[in-house]
N, C-alpha and C. Protein backbone atom coordinates (compact mmCIF):
# COMPACT_ATOMS: atom_id res chain seq x y z
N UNK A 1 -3.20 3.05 -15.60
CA UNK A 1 -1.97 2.32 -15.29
C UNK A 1 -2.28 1.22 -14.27
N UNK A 2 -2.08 0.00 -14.63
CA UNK A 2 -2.23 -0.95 -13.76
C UNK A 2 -0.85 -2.07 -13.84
N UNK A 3 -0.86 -2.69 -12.51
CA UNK A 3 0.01 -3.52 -12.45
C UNK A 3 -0.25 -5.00 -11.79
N UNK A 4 0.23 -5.84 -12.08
CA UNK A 4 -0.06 -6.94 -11.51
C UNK A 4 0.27 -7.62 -10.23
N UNK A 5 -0.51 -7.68 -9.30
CA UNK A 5 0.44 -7.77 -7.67
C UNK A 5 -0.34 -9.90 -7.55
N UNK A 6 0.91 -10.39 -7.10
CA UNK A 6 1.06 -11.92 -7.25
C UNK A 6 0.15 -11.90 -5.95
N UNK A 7 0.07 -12.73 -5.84
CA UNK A 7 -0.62 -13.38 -4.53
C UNK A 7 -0.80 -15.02 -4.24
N UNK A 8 -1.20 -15.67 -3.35
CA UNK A 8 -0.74 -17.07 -3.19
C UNK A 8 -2.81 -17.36 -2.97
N UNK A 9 -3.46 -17.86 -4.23
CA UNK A 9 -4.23 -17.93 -4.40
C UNK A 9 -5.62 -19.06 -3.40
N UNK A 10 -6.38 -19.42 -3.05
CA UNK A 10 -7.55 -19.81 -1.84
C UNK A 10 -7.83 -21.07 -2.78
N UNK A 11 -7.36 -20.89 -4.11
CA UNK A 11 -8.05 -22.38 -5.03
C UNK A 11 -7.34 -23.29 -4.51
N UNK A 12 -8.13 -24.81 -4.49
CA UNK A 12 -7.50 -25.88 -3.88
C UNK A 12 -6.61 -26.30 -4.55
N UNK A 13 -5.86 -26.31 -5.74
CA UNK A 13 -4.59 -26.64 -6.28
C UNK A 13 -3.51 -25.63 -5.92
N UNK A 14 -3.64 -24.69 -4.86
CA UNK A 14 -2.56 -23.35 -4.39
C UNK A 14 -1.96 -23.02 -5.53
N UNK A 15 -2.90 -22.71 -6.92
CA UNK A 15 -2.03 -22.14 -7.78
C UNK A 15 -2.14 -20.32 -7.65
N UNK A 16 -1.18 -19.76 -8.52
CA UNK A 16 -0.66 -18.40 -8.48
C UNK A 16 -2.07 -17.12 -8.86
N UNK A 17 -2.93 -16.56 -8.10
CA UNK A 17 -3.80 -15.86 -9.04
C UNK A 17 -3.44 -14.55 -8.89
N UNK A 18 -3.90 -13.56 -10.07
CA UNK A 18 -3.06 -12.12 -10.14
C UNK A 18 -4.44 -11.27 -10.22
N UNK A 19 -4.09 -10.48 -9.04
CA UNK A 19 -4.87 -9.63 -8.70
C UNK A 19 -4.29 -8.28 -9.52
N UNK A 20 -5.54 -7.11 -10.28
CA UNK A 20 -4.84 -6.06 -10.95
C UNK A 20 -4.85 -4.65 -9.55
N UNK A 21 -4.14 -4.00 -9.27
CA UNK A 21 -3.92 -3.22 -8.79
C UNK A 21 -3.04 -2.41 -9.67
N UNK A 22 -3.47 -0.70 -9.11
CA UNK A 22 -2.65 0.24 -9.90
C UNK A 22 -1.46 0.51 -9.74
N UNK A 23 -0.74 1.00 -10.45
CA UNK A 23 0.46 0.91 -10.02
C UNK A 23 0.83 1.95 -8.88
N UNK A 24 0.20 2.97 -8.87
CA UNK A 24 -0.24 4.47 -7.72
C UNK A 24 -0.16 3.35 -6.45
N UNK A 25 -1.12 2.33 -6.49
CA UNK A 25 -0.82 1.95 -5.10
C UNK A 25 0.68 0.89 -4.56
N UNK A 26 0.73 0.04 -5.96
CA UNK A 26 2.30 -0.34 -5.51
C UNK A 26 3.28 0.57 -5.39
N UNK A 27 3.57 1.92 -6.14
CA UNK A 27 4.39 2.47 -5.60
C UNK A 27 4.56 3.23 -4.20
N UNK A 28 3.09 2.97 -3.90
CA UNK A 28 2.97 3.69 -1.88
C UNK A 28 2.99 2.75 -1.52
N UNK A 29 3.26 1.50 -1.82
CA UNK A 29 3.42 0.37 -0.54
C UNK A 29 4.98 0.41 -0.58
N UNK A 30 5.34 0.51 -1.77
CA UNK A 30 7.41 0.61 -1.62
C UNK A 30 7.73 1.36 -1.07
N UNK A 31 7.05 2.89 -1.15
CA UNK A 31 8.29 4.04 -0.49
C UNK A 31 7.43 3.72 1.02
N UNK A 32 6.48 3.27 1.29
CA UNK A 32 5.62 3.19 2.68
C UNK A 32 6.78 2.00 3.45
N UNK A 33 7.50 1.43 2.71
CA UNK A 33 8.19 -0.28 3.12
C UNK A 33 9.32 0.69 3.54
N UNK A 34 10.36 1.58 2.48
CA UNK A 34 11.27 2.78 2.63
C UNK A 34 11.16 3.61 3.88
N UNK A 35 9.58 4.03 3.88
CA UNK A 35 9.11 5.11 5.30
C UNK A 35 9.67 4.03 6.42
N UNK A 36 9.46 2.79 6.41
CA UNK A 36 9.18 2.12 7.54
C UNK A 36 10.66 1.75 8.07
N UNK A 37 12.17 2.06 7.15
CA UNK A 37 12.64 1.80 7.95
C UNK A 37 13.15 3.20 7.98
N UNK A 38 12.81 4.10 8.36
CA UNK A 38 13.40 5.65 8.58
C UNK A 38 12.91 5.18 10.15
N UNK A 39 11.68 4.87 10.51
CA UNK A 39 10.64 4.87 11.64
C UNK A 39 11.45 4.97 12.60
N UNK A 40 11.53 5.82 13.57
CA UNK A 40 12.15 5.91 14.83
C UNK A 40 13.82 6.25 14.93
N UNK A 41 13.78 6.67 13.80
CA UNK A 41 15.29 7.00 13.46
C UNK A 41 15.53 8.65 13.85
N UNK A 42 16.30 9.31 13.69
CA UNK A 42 16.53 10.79 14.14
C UNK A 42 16.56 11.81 12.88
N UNK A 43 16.55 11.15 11.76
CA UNK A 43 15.81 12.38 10.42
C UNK A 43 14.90 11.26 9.65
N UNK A 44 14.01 12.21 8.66
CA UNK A 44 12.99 12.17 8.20
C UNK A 44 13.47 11.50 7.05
N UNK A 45 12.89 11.30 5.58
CA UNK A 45 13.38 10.45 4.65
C UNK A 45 12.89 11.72 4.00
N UNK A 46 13.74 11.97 2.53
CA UNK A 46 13.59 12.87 1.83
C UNK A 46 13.17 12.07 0.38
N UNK A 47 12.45 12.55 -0.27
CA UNK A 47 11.58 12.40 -1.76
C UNK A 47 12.60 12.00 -2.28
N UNK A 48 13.75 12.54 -2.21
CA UNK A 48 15.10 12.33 -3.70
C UNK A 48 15.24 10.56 -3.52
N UNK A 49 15.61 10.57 -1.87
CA UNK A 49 15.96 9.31 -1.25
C UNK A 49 14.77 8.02 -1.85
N UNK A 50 13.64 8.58 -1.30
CA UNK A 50 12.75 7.67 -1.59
C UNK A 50 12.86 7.22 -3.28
N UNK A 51 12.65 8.12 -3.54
CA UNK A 51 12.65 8.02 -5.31
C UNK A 51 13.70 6.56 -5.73
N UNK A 52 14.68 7.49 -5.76
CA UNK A 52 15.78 6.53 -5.76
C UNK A 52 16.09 4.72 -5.21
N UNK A 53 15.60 4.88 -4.06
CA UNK A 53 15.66 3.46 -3.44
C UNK A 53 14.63 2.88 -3.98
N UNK A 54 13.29 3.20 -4.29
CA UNK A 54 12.25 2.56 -4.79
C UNK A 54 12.04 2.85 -6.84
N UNK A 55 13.15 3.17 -7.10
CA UNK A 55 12.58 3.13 -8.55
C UNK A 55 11.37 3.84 -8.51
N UNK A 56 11.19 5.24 -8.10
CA UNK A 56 9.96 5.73 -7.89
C UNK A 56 10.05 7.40 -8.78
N UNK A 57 9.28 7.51 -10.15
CA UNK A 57 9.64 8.92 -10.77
C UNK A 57 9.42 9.68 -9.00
N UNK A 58 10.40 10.53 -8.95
CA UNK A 58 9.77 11.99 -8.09
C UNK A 58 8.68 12.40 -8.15
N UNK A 59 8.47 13.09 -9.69
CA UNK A 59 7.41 14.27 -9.56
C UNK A 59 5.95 13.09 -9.55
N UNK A 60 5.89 11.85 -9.46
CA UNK A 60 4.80 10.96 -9.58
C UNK A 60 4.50 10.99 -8.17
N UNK A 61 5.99 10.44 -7.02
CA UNK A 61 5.48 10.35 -5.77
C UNK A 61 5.31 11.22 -4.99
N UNK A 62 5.69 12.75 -5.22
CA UNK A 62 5.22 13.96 -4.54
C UNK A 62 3.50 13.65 -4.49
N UNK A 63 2.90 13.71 -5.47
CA UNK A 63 1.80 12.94 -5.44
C UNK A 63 1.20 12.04 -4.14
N UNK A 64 2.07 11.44 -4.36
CA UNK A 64 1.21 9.65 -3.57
C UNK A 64 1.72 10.57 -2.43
N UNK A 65 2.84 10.88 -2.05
CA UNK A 65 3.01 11.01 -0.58
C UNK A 65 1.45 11.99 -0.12
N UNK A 66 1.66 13.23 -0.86
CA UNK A 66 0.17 14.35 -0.76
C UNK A 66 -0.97 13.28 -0.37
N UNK A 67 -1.36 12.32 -0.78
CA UNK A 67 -2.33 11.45 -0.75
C UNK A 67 -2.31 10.80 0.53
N UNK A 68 -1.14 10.16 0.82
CA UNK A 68 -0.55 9.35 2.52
C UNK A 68 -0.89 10.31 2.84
N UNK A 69 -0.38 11.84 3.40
CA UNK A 69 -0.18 12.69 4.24
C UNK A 69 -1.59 12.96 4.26
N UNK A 70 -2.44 13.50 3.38
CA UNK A 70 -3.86 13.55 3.89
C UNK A 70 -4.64 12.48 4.22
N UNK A 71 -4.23 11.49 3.98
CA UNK A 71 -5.20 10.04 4.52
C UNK A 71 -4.45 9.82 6.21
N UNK A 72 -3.86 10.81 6.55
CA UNK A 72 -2.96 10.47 8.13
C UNK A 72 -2.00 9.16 7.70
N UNK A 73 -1.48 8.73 6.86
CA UNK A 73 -0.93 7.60 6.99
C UNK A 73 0.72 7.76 7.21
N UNK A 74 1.53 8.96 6.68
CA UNK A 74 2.63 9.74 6.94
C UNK A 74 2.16 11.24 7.32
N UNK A 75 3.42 11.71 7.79
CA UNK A 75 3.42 13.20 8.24
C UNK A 75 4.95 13.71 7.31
N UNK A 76 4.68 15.34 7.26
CA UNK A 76 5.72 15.93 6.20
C UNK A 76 6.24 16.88 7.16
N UNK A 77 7.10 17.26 6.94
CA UNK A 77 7.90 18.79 7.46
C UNK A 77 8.27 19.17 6.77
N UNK A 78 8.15 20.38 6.59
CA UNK A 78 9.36 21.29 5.39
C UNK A 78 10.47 21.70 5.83
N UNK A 79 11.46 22.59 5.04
CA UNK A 79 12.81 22.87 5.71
C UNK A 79 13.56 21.67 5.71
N UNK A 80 14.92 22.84 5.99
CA UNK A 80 16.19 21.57 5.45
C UNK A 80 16.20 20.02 6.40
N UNK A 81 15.50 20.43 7.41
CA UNK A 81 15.16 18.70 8.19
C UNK A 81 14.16 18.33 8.40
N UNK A 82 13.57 18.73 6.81
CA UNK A 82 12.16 18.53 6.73
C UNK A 82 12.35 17.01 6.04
N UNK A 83 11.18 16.69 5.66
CA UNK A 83 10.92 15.07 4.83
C UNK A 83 9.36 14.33 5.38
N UNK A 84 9.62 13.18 5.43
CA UNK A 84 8.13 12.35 5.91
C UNK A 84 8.41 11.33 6.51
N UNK A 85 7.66 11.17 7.40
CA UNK A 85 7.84 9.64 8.19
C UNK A 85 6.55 9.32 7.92
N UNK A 86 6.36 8.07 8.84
CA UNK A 86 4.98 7.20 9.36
C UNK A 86 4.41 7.97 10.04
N UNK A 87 3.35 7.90 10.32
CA UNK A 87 2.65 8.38 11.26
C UNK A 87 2.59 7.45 12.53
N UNK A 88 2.36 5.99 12.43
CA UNK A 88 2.61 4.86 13.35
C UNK A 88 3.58 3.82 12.78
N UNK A 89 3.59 2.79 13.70
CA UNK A 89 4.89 1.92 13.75
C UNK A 89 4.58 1.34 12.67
N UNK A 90 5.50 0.43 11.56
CA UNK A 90 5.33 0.07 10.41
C UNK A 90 4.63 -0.90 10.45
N UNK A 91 4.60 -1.94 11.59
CA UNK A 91 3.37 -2.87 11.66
C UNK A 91 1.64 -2.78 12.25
N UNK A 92 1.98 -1.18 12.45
CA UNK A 92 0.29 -0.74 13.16
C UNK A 92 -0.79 -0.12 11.35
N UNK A 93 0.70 0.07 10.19
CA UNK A 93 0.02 0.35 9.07
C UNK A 93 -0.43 -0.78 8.46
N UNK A 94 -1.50 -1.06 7.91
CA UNK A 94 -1.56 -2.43 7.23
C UNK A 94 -1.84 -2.43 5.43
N UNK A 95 -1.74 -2.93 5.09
CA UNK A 95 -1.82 -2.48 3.06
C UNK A 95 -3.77 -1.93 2.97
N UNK A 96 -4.23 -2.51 3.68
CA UNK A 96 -6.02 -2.10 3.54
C UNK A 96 -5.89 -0.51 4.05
N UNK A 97 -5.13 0.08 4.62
CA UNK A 97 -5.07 1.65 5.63
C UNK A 97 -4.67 2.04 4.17
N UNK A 98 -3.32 1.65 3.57
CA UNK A 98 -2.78 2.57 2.20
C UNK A 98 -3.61 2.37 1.18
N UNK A 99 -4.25 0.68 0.75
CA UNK A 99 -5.24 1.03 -0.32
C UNK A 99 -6.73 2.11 -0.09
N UNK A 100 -6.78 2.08 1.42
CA UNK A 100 -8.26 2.67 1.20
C UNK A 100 -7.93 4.20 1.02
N UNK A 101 -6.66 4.41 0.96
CA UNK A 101 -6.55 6.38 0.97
C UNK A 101 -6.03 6.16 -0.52
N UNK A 102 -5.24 5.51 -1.33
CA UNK A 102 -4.90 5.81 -2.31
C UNK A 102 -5.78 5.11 -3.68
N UNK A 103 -6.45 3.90 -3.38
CA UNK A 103 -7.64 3.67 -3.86
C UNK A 103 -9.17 3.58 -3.27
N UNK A 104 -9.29 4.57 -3.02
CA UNK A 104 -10.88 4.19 -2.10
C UNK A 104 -12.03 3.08 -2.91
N UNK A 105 -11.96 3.57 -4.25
CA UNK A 105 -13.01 2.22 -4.74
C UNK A 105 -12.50 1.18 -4.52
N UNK A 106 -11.91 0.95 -4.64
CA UNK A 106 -10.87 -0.67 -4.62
C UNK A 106 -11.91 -1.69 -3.87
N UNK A 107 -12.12 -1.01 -2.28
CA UNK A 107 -13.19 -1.90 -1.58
C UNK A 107 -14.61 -1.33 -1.51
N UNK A 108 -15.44 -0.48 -2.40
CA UNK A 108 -16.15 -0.21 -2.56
C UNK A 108 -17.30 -0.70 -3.79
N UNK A 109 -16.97 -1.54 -3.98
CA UNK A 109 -17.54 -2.28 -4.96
C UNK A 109 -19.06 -3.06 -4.49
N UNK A 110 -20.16 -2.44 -5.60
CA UNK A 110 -21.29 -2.71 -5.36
C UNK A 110 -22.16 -3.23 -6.37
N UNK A 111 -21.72 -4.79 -6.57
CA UNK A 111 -22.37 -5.51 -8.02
C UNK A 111 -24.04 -5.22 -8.12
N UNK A 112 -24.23 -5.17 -9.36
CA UNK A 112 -25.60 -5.14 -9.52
C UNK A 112 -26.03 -6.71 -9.50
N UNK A 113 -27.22 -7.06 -8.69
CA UNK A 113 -28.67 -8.11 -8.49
C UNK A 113 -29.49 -7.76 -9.38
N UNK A 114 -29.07 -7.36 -10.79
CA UNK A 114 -29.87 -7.55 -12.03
C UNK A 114 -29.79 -8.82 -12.55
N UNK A 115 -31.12 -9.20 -13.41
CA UNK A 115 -30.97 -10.14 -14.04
C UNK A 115 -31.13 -11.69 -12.99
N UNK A 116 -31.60 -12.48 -12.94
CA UNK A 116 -31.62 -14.30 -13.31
C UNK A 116 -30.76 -14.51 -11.86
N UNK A 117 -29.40 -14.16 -12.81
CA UNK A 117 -28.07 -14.88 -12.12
C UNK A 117 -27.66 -13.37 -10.85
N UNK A 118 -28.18 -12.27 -11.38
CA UNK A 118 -27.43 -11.30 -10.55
C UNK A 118 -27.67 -11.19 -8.99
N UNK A 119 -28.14 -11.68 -7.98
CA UNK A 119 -27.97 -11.92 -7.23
C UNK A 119 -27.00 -13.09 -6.28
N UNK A 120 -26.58 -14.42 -7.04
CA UNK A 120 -25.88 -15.25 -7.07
C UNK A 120 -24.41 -14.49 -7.05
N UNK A 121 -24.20 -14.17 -8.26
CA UNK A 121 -22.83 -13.42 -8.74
C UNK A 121 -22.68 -12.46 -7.81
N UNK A 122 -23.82 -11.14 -7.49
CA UNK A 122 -22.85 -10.34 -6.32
C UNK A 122 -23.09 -10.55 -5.46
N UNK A 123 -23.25 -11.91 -4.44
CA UNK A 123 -23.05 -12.80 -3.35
C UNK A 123 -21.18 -13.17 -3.50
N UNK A 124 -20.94 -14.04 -4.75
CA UNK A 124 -19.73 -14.40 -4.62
C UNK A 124 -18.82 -13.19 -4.78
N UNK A 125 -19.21 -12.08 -5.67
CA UNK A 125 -17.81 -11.40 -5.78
C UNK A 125 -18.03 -10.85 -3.81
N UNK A 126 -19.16 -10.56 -3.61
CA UNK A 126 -18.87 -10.00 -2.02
C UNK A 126 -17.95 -11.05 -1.31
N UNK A 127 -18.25 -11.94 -1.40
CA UNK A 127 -17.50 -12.89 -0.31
C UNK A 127 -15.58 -12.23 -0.87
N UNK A 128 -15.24 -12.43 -2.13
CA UNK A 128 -14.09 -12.75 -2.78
C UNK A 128 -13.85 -11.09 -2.35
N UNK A 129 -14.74 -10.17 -2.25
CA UNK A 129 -14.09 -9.07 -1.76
C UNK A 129 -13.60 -8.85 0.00
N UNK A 130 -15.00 -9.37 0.59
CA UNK A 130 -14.12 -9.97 2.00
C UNK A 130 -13.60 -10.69 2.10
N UNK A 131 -12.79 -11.34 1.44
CA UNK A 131 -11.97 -11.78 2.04
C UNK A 131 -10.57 -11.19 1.60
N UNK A 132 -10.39 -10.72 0.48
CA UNK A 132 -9.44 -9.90 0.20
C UNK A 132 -9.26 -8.64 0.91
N UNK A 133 -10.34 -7.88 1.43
CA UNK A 133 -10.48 -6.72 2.47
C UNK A 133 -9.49 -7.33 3.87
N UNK A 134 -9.75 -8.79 4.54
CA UNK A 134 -9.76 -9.52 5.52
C UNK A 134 -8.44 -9.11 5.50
N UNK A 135 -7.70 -9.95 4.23
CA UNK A 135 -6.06 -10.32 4.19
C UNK A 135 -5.33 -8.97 3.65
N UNK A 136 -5.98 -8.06 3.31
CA UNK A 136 -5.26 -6.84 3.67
C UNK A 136 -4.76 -6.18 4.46
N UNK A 137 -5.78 -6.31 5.51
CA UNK A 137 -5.82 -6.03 6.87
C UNK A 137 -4.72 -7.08 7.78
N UNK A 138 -4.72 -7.93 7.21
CA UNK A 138 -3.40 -8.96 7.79
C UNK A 138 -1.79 -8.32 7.32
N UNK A 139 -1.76 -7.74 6.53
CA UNK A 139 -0.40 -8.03 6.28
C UNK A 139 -0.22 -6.35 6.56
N UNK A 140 1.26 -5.84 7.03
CA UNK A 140 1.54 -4.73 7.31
C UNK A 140 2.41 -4.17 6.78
N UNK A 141 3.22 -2.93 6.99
CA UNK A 141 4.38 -2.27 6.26
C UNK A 141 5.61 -3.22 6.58
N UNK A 142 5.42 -3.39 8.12
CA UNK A 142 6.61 -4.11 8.15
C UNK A 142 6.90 -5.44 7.76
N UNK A 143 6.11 -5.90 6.86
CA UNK A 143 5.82 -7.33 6.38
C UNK A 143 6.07 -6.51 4.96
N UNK A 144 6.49 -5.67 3.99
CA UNK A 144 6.90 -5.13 3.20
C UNK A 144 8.80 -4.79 3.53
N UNK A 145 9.01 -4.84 4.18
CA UNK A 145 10.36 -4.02 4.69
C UNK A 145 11.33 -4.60 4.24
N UNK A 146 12.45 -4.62 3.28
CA UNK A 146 13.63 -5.87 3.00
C UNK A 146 14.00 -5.95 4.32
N UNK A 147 14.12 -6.83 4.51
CA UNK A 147 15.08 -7.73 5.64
C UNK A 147 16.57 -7.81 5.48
N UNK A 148 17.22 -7.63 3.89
CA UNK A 148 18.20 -7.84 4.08
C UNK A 148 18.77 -6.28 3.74
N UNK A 149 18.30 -5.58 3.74
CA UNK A 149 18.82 -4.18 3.11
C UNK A 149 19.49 -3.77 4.62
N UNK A 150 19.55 -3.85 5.82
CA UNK A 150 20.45 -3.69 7.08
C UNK A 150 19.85 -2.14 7.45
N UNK A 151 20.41 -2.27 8.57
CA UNK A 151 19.66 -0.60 9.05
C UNK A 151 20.11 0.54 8.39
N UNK A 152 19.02 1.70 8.57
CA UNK A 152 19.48 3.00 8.02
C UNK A 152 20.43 3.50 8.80
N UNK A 153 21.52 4.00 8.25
CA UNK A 153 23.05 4.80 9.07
C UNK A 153 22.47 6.02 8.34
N UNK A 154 22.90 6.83 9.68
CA UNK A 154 22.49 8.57 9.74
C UNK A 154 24.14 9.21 9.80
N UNK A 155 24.49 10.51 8.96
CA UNK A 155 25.58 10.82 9.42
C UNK A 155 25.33 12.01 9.43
């Protein structure tokens, strides 16, 4: 399962290039955007909730969360005021912290220096991978967060 995540491309005409990412990891950057505005609030966010606000099957993100929660990136409680938060503030998470627990190859990529040209080629994909590693590391949960969705009300 893969999905296509847009991005604002480094070519000198600033046209559109599409990076493939799975969809496993766009759906932990949405409910992670969801986690972020529970953050510092007085209950936890519950799976049904998440689901729901993010167009997210349930029994898919029980999953991804299992995955956050062991990569430290959220924490769980059980019981009726149980649920999951962040583990840190939504801008201390950055999208490189969630891809490297929910895709670890993603930045593990190690071209083969076979062949003529193969040293040339995995020179450039390295660069094109740092720098995509770089700008991962730039952007955070709270740079995911709607802005206009207004605060969470607790009752």
């Amino acid at each position: 399962m893969a999905n296509r995540f847009r991005c604002q491309s480094w070519v000198k005409n600033s046209t559109l290039a599409t990076l493939k990412l799975s969809l496993k990891v766009e759906y932990a950057l949405r409910v992670l955007a969801q986690l972020g505005r529970y953050h510092g609030g007085p209950q936890l966010a519950h799976i049904e909730d998440l689901a729901e606000a993010e167009d997210v099957p349930s029994n898919y993100l029980v999953q991804i969360l299992n995955e956050l929660r062991n990569g430290g990136v959220i924490t769980s409680r059980r019981g009726k005021q149980g649920g999951y938060a962040l583990t840190n503030e939504p801008e201390a998470v950055s999208l490189f912290d969630v891809m490297r627990v929910i895709d670890p190859g993603l930045f593990a990529n190690e071209p083969s220096r076979a062949g003529q040209s193969g040293s040339l080629v995995a020179e450039a994909l390295n660069k094109i991978g740092a720098s995509f590693e770089e700008r991962a590391k730039e952007i955070s949960i709270r740079d995911l967060m709607p802005r206009d969705a207004g605060p969470m009300y607790y009752i």
